[in-house]
C-alpha atoms as a PDB file:
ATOM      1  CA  UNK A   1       0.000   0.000   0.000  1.00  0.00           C
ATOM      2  CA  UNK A   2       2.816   2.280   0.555  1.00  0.00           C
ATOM      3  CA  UNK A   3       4.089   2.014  -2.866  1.00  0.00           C
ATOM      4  CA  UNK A   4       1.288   2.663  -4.217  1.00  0.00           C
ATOM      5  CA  UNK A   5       0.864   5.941  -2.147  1.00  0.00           C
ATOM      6  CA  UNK A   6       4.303   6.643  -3.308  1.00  0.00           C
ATOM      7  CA  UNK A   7       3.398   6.344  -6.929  1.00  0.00           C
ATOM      8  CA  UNK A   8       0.633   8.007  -6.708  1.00  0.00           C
ATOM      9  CA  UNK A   9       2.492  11.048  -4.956  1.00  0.00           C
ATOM     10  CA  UNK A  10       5.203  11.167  -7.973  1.00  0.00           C
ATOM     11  CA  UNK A  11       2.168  11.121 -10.177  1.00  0.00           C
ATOM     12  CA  UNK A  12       0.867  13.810  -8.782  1.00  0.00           C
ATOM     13  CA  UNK A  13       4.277  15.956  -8.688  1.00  0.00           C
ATOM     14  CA  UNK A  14       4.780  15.260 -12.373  1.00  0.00           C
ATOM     15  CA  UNK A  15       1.618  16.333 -12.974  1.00  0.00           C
ATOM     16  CA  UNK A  16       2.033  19.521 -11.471  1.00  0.00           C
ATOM     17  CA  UNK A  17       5.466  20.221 -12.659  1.00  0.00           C
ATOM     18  CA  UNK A  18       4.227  19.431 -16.423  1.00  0.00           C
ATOM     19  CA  UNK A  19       1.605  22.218 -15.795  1.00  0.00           C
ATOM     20  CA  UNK A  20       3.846  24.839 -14.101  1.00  0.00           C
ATOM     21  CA  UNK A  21       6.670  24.498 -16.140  1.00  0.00           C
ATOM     22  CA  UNK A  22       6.891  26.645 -19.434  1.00  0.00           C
ATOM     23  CA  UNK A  23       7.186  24.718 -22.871  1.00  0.00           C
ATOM     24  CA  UNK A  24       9.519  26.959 -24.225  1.00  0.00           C
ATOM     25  CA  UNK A  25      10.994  30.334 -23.685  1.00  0.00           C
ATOM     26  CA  UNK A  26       9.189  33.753 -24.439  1.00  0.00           C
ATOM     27  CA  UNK A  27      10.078  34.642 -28.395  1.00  0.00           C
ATOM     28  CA  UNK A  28      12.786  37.298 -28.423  1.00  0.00           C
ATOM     29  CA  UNK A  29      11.984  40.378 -30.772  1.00  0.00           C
ATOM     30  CA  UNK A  30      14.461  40.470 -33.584  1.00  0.00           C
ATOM     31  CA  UNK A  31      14.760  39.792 -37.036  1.00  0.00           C
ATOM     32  CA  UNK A  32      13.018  36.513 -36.993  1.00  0.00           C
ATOM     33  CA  UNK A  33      10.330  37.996 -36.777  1.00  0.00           C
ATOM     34  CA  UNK A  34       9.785  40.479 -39.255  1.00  0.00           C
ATOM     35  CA  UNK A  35       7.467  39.448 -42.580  1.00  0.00           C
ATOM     36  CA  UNK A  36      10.433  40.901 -44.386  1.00  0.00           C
ATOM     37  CA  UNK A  37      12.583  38.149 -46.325  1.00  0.00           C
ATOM     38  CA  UNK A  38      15.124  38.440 -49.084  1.00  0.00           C
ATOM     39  CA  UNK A  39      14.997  36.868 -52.331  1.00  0.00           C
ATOM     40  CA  UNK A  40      16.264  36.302 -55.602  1.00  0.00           C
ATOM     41  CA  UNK A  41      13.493  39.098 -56.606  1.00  0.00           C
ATOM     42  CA  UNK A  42      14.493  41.467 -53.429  1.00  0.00           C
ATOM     43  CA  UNK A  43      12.964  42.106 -50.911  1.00  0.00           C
ATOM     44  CA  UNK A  44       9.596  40.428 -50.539  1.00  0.00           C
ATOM     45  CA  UNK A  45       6.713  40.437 -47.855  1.00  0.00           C
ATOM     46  CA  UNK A  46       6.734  36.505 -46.596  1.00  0.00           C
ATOM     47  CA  UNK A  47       3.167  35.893 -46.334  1.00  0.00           C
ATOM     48  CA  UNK A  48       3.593  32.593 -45.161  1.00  0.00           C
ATOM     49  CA  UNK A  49       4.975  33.743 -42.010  1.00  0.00           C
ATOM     50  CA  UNK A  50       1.860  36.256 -41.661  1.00  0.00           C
ATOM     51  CA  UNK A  51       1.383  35.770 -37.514  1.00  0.00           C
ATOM     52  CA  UNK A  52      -1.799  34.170 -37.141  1.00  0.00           C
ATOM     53  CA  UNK A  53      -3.278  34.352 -33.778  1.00  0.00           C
ATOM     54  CA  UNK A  54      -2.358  31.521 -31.259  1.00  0.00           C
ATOM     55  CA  UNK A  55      -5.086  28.696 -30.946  1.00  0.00           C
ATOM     56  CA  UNK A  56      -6.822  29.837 -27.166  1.00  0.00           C
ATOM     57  CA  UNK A  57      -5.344  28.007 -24.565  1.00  0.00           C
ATOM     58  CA  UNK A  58      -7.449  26.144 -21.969  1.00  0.00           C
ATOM     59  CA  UNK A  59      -7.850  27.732 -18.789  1.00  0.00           C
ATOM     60  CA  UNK A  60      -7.025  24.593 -16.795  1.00  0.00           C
ATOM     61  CA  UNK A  61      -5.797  25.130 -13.252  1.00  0.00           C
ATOM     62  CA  UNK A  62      -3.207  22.790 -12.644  1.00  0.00           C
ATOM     63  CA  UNK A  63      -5.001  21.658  -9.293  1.00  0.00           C
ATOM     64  CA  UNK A  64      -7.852  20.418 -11.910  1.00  0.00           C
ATOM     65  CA  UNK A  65      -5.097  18.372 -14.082  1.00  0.00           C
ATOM     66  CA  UNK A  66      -4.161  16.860 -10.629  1.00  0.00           C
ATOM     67  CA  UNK A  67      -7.284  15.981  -9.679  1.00  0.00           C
ATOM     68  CA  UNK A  68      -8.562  14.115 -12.449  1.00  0.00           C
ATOM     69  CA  UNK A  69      -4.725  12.568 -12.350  1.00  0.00           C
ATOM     70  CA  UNK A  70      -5.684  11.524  -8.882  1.00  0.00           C
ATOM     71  CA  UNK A  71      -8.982  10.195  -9.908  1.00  0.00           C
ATOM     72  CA  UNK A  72      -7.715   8.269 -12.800  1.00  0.00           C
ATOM     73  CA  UNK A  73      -4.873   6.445 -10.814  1.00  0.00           C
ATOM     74  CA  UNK A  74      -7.438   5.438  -8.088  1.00  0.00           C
ATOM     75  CA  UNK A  75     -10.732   4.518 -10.599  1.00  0.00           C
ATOM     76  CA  UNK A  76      -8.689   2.474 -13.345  1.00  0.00           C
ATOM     77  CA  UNK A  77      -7.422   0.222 -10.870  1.00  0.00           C
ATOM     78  CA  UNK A  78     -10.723  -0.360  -9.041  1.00  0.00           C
ATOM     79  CA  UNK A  79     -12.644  -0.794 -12.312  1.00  0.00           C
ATOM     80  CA  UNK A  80     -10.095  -2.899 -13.458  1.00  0.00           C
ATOM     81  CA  UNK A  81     -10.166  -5.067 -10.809  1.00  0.00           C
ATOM     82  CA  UNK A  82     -10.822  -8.525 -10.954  1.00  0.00           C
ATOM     83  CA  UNK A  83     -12.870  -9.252  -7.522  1.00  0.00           C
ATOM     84  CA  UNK A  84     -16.271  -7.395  -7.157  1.00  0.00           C
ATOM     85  CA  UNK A  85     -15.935  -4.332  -4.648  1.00  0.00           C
ATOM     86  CA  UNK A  86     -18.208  -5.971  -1.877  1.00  0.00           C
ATOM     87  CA  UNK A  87     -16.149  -9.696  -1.770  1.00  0.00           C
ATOM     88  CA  UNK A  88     -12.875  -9.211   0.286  1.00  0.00           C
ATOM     89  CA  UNK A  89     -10.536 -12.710   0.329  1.00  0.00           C
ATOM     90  CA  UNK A  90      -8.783 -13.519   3.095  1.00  0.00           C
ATOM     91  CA  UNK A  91      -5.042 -15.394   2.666  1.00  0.00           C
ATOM     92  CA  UNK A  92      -5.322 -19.363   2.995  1.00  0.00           C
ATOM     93  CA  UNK A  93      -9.073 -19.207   4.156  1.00  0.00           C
ATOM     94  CA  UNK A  94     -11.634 -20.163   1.276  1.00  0.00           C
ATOM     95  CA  UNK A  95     -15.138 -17.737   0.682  1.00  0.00           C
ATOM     96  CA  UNK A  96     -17.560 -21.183   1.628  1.00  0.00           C
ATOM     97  CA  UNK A  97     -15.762 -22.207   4.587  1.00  0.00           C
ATOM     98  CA  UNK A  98     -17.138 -21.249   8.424  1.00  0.00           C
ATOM     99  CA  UNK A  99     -14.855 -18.645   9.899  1.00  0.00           C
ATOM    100  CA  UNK A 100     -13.142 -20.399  12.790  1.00  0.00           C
ATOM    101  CA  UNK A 101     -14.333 -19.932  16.353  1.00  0.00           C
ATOM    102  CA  UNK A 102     -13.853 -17.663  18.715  1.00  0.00           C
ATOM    103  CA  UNK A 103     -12.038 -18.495  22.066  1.00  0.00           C
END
């Protein structure tokens, strides 16, 4: 049980960091990118570098990506399970047999 707790506590720290962490660094303005480019013809508006605006981003707080982490780590292996919820087995004793006395 306590390596599962531990996995699911590096899940969850992953998860965070992957949401906190930027992708890439902020563009730098330059050269790069200016719709300017030189050709054989001079210089020539690129139009296929026309800055289109960036796709919206969803507005997921990471504490919502962890969650649903957290819920998927505990559900999948409980659905996946191969004993119903309500049967628990005990080691070496069978499910038919009397439980043994008490003293």
């Amino acid at each position: 049980m306590r390596a599962v707790a531990c996995v699911l506590l590096v899940l969850l720290v992953l998860g965070l960091a992957a949401t906190v962490v930027p992708l890439a660094p902020p563009a730098q303005p330059g050269d790069a990118t200016s719709p300017w480019r030189k050709t054989v013809d001079g210089w020539e508006r690129a139009v296929w570098l026309d800055q289109y605006p960036p796709a919206g981003r969803v507005g997921l707080h990471p504490f919502l990506f962890a969650a649903g982490e957290l819920i998927l780590a505990i559900g999948l292996p409980v659905a996946l399970s191969k004993t119903p919820a309500g049967s628990k087995r005990r080691r070496g004793h069978s499910q038919t047999a009397d439980p043994p006395p008490l003293p």
